[in-house]
PDB file of N, CA and C in Angstrom:
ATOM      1  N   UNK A   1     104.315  62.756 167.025  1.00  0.00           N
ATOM      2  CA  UNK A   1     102.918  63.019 166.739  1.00  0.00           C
ATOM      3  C   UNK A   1     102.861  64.139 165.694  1.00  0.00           C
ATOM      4  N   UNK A   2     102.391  63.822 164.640  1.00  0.00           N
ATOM      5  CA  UNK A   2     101.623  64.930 163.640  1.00  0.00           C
ATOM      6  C   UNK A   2     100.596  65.326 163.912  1.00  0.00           C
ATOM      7  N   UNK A   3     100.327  66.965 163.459  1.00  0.00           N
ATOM      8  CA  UNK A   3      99.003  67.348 163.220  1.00  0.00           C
ATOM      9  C   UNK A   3      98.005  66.731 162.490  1.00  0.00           C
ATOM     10  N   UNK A   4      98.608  65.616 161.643  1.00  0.00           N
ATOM     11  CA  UNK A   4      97.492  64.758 160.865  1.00  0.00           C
ATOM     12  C   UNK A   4      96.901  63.774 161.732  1.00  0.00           C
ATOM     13  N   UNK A   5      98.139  63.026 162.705  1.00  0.00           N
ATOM     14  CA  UNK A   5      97.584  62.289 163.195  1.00  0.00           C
ATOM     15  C   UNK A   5      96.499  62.937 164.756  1.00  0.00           C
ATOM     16  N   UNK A   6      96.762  64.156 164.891  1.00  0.00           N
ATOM     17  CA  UNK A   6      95.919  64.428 166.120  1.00  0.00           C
ATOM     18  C   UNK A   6      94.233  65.019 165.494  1.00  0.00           C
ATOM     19  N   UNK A   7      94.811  65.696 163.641  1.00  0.00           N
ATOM     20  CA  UNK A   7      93.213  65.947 163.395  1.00  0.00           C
ATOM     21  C   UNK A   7      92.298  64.112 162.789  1.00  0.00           C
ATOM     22  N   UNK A   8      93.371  63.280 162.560  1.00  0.00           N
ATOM     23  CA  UNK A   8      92.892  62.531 162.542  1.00  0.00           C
ATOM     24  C   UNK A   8      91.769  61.731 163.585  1.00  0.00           C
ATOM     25  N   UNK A   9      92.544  61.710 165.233  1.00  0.00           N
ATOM     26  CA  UNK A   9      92.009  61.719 165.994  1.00  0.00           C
ATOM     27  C   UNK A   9      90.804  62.711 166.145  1.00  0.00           C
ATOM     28  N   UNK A  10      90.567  63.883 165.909  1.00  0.00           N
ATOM     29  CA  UNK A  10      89.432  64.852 166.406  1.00  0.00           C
ATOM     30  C   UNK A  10      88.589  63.633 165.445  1.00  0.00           C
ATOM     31  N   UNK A  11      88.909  63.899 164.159  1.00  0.00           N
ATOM     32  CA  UNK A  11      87.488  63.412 163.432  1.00  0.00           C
ATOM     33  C   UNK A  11      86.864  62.149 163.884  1.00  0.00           C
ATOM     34  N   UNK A  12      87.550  60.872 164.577  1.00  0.00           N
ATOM     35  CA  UNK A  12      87.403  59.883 165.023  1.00  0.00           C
ATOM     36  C   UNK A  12      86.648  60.124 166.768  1.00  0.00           C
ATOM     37  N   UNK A  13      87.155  60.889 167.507  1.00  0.00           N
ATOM     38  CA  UNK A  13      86.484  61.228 168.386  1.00  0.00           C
ATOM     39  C   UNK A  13      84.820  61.918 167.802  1.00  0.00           C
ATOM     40  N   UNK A  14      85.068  62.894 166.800  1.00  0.00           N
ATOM     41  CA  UNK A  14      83.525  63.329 166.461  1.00  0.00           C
ATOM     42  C   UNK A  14      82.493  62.443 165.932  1.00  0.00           C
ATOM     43  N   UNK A  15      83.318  61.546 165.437  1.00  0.00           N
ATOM     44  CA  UNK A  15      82.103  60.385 164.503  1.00  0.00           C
ATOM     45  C   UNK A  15      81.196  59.537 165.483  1.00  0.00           C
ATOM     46  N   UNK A  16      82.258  59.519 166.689  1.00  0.00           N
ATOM     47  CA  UNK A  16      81.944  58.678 168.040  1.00  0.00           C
ATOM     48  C   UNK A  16      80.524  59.427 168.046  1.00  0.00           C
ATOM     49  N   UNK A  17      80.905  60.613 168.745  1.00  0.00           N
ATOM     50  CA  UNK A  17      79.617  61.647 169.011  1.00  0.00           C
ATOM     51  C   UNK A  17      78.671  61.431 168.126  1.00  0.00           C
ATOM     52  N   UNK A  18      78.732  61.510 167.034  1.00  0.00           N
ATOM     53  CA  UNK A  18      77.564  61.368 166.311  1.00  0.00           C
ATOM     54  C   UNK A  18      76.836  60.119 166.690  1.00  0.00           C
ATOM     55  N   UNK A  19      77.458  59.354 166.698  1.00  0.00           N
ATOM     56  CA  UNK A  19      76.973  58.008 166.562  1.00  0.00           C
ATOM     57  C   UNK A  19      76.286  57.924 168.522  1.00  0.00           C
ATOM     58  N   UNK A  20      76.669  58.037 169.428  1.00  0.00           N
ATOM     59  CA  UNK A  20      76.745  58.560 170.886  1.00  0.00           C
ATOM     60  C   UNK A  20      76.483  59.536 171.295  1.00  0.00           C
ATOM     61  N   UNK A  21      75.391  60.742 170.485  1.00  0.00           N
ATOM     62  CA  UNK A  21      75.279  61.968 171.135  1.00  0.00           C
ATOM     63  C   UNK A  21      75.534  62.502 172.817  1.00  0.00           C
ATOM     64  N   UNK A  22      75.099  61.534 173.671  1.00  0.00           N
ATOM     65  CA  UNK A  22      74.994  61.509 175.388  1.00  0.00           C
ATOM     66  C   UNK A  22      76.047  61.316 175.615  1.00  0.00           C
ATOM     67  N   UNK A  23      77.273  60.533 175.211  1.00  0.00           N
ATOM     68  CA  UNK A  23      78.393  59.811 175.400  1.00  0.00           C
ATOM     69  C   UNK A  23      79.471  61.715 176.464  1.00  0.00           C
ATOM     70  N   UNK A  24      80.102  61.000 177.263  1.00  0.00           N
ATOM     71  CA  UNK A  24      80.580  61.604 177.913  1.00  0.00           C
ATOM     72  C   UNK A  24      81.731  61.487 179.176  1.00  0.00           C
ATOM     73  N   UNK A  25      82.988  61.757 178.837  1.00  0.00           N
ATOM     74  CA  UNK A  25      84.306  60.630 179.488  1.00  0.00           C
ATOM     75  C   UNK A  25      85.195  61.600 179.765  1.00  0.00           C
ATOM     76  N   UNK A  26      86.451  61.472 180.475  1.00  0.00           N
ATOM     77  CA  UNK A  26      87.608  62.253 180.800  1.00  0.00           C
ATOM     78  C   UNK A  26      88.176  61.626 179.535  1.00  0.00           C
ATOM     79  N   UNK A  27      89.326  62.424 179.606  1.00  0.00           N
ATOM     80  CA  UNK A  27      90.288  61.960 178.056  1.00  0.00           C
ATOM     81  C   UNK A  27      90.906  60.659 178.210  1.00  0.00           C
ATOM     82  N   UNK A  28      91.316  60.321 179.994  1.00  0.00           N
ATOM     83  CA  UNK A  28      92.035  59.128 179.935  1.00  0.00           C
ATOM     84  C   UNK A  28      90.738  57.429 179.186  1.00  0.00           C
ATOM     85  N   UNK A  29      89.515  58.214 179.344  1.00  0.00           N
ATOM     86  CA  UNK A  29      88.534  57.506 179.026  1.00  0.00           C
ATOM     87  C   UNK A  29      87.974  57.489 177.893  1.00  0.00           C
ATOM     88  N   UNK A  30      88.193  58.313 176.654  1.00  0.00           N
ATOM     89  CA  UNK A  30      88.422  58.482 175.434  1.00  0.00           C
ATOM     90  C   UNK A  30      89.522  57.777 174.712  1.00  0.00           C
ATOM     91  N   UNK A  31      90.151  57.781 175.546  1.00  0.00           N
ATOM     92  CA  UNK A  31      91.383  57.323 174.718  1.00  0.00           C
ATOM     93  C   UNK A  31      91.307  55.921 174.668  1.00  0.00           C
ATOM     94  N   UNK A  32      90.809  55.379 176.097  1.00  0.00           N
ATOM     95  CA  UNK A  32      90.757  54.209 176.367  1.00  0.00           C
ATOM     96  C   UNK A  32      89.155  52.844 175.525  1.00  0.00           C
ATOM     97  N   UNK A  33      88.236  53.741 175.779  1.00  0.00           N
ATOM     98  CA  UNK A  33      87.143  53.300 175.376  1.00  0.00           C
ATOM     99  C   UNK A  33      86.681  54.008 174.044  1.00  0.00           C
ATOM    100  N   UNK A  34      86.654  54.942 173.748  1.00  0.00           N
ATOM    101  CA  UNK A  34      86.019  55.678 172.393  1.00  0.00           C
ATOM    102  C   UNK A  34      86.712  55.115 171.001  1.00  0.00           C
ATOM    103  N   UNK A  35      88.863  54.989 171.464  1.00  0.00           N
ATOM    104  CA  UNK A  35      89.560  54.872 170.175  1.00  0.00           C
ATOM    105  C   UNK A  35      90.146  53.651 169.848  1.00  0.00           C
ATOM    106  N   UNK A  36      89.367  53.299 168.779  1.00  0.00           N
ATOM    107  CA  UNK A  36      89.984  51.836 168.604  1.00  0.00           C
ATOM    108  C   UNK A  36      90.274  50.714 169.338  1.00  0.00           C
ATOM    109  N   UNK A  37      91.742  49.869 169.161  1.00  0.00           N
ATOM    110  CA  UNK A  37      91.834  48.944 169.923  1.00  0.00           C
ATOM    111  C   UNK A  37      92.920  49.188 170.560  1.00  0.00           C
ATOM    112  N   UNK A  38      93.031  48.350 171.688  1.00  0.00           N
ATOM    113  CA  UNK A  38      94.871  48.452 172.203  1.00  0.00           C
ATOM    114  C   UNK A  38      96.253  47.946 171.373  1.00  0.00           C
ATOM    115  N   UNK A  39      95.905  46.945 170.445  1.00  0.00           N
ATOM    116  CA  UNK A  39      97.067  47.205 169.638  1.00  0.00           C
ATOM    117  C   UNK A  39      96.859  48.708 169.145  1.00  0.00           C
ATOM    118  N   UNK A  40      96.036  49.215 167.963  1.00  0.00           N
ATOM    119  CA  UNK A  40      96.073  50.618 167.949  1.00  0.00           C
ATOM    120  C   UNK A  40      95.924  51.905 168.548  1.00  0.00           C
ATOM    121  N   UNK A  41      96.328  51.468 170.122  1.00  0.00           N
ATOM    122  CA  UNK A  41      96.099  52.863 171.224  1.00  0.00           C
ATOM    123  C   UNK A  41      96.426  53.944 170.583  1.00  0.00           C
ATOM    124  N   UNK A  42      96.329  55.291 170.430  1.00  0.00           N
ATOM    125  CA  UNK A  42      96.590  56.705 170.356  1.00  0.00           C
ATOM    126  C   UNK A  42      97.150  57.300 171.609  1.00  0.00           C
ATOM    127  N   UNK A  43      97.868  57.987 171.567  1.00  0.00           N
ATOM    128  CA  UNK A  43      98.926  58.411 172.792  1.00  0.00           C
ATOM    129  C   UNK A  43      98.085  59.536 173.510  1.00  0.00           C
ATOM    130  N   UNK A  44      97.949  59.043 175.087  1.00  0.00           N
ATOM    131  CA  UNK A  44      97.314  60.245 175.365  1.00  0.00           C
ATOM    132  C   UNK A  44      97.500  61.809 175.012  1.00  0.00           C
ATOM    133  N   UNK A  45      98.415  62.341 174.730  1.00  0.00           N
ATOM    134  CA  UNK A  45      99.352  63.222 174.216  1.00  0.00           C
ATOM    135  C   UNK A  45      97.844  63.615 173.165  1.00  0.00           C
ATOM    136  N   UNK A  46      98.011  62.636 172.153  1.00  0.00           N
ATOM    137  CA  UNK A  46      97.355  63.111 170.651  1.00  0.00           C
ATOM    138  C   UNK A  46      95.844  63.220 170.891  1.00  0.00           C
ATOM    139  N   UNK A  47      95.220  62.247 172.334  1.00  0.00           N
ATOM    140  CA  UNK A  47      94.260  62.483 172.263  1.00  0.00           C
ATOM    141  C   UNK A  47      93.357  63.469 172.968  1.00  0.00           C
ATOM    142  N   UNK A  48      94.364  64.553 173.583  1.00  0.00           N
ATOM    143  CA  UNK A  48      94.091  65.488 174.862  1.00  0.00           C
ATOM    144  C   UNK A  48      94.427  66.569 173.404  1.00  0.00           C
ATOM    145  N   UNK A  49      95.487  66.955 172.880  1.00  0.00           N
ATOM    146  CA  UNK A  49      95.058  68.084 171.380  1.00  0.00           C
ATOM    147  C   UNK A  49      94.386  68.160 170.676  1.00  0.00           C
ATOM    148  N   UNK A  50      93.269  67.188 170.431  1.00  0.00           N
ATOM    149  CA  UNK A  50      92.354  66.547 169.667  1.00  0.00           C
ATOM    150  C   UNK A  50      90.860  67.069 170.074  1.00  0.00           C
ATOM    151  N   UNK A  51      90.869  66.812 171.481  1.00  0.00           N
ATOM    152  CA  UNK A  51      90.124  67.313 172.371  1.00  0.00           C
ATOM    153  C   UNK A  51      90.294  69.107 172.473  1.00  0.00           C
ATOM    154  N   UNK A  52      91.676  69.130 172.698  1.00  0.00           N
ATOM    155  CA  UNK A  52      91.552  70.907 172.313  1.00  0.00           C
ATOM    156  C   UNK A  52      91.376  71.625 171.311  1.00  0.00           C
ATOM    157  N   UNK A  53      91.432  71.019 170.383  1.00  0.00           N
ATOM    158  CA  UNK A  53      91.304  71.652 169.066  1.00  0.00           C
ATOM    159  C   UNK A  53      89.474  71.360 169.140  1.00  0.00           C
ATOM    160  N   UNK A  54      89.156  70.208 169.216  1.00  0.00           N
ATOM    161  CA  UNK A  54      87.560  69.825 168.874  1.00  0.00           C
ATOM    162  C   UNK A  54      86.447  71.150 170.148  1.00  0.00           C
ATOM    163  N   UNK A  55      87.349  71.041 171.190  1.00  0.00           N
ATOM    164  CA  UNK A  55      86.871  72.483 172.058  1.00  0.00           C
ATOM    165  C   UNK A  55      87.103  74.017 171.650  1.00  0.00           C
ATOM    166  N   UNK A  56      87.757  74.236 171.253  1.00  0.00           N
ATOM    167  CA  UNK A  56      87.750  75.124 170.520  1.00  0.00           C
ATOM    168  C   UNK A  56      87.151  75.734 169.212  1.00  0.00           C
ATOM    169  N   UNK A  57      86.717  74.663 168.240  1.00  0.00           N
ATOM    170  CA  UNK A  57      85.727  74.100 167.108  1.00  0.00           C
ATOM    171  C   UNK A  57      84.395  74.429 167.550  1.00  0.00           C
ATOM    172  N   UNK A  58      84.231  74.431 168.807  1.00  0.00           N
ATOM    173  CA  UNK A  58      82.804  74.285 169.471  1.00  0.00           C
ATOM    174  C   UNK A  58      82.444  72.654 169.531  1.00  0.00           C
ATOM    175  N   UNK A  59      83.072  71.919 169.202  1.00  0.00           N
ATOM    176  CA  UNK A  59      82.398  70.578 168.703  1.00  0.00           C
ATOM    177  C   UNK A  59      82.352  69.901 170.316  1.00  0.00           C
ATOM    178  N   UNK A  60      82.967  70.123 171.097  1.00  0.00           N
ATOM    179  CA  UNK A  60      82.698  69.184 172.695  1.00  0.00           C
ATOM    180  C   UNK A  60      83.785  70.353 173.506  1.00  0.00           C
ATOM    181  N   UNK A  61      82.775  70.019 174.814  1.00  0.00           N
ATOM    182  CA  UNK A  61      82.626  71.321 175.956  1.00  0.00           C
ATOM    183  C   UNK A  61      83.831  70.192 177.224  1.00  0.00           C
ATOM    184  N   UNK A  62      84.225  71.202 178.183  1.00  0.00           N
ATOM    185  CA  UNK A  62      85.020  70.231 178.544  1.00  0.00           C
ATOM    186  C   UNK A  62      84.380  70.947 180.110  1.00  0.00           C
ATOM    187  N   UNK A  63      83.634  70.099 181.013  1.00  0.00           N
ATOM    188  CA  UNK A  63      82.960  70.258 182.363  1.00  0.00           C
ATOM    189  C   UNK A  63      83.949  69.905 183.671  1.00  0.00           C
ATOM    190  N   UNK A  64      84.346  70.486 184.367  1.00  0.00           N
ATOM    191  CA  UNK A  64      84.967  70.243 185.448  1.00  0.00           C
ATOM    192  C   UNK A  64      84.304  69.770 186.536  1.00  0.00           C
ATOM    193  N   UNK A  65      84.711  68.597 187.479  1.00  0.00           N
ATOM    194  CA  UNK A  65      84.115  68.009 188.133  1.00  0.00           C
ATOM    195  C   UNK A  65      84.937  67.785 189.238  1.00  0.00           C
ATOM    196  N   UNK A  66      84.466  68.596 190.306  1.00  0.00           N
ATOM    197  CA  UNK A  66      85.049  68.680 191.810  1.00  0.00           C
ATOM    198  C   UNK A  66      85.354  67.447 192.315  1.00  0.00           C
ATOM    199  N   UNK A  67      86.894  67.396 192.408  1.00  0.00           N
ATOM    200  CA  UNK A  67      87.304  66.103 192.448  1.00  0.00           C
ATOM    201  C   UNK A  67      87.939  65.104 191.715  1.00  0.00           C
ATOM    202  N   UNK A  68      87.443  65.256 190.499  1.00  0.00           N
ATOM    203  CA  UNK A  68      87.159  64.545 189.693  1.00  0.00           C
ATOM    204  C   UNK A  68      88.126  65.185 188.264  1.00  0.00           C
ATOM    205  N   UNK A  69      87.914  64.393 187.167  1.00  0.00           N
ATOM    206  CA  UNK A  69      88.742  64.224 186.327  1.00  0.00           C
ATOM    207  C   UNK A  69      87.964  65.575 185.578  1.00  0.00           C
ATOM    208  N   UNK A  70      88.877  66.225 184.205  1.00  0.00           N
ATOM    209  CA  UNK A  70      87.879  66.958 183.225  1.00  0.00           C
ATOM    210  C   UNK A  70      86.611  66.090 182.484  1.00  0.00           C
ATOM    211  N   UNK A  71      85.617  66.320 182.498  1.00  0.00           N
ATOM    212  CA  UNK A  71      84.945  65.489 181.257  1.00  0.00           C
ATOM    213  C   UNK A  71      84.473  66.335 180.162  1.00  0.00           C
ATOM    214  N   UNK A  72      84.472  65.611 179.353  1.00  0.00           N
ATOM    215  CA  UNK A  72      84.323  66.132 177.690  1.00  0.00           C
ATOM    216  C   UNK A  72      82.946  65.210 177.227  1.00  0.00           C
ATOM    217  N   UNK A  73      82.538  66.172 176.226  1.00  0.00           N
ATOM    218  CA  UNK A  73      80.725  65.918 175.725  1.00  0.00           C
ATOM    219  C   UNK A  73      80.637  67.091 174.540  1.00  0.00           C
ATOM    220  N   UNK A  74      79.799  66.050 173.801  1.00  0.00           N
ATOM    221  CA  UNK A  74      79.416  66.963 173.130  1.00  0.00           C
ATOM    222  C   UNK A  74      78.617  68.287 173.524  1.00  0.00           C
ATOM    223  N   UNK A  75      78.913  69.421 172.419  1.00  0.00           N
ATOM    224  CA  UNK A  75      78.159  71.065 173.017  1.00  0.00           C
ATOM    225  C   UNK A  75      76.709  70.811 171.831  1.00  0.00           C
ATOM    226  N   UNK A  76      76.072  71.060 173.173  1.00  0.00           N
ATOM    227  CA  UNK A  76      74.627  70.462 172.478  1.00  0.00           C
ATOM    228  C   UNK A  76      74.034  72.219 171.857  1.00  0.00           C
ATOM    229  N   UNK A  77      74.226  72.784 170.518  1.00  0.00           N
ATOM    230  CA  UNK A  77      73.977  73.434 170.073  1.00  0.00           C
ATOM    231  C   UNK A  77      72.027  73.691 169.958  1.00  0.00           C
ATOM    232  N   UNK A  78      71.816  74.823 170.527  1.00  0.00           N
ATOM    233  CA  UNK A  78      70.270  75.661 170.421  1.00  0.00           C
ATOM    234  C   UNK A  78      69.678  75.704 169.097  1.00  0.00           C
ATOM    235  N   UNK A  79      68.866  75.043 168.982  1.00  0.00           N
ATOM    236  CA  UNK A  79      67.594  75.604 167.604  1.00  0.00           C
ATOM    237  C   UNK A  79      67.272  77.105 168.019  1.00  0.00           C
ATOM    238  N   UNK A  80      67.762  77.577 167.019  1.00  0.00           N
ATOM    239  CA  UNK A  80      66.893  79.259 166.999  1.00  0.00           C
ATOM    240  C   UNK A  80      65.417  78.934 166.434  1.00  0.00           C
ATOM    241  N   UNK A  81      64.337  79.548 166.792  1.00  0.00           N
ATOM    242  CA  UNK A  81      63.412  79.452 166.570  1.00  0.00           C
ATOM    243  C   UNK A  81      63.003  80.498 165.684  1.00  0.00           C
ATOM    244  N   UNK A  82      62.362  79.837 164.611  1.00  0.00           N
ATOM    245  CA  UNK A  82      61.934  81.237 163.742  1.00  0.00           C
ATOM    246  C   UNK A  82      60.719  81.718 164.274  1.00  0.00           C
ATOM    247  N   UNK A  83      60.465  83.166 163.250  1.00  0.00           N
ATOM    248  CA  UNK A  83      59.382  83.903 163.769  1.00  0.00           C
ATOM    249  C   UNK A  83      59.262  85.282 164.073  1.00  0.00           C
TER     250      UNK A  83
END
């Protein structure tokens, strides 16, 4: 795995978002449903650094769920209000 191919992945995960603002999955569910096809799977590997780097970016928040898997979503950024 390259760093190209994992920022490749972030940008492909972000376009999702755009396009899916609400959209919201564990990574095994990103990987599975968000990227491409199964001939072209992405290794969970590339798509869990992708996710850390894009969390770190601010670009998607990662929510823990008792029980349950991490889920990842976009970080729904505040309008400052002028005035």
């Amino acid at each position: 795995m390259s760093k190209t191919e994992v920022d490749a992945t972030a940008e492909e995960i972000t376009r999702y978002l755009e396009q899916h603002p609400d959209a919201a999955d564990s990574a095994e569910g990103i990987q599975r449903w968000w990227l491409g096809s199964e001939e072209n799977q992405v290794s969970f590997e590339t798509v869990y650094r992708a996710l850390c780097l894009l969390e770190r970016r601010g670009v998607v928040r990662a929510d823990m769920v008792e029980g349950g898997p991490v889920i990842y979503r976009r970080v729904r950024h505040r309008k400052r209000r002028s005035g």
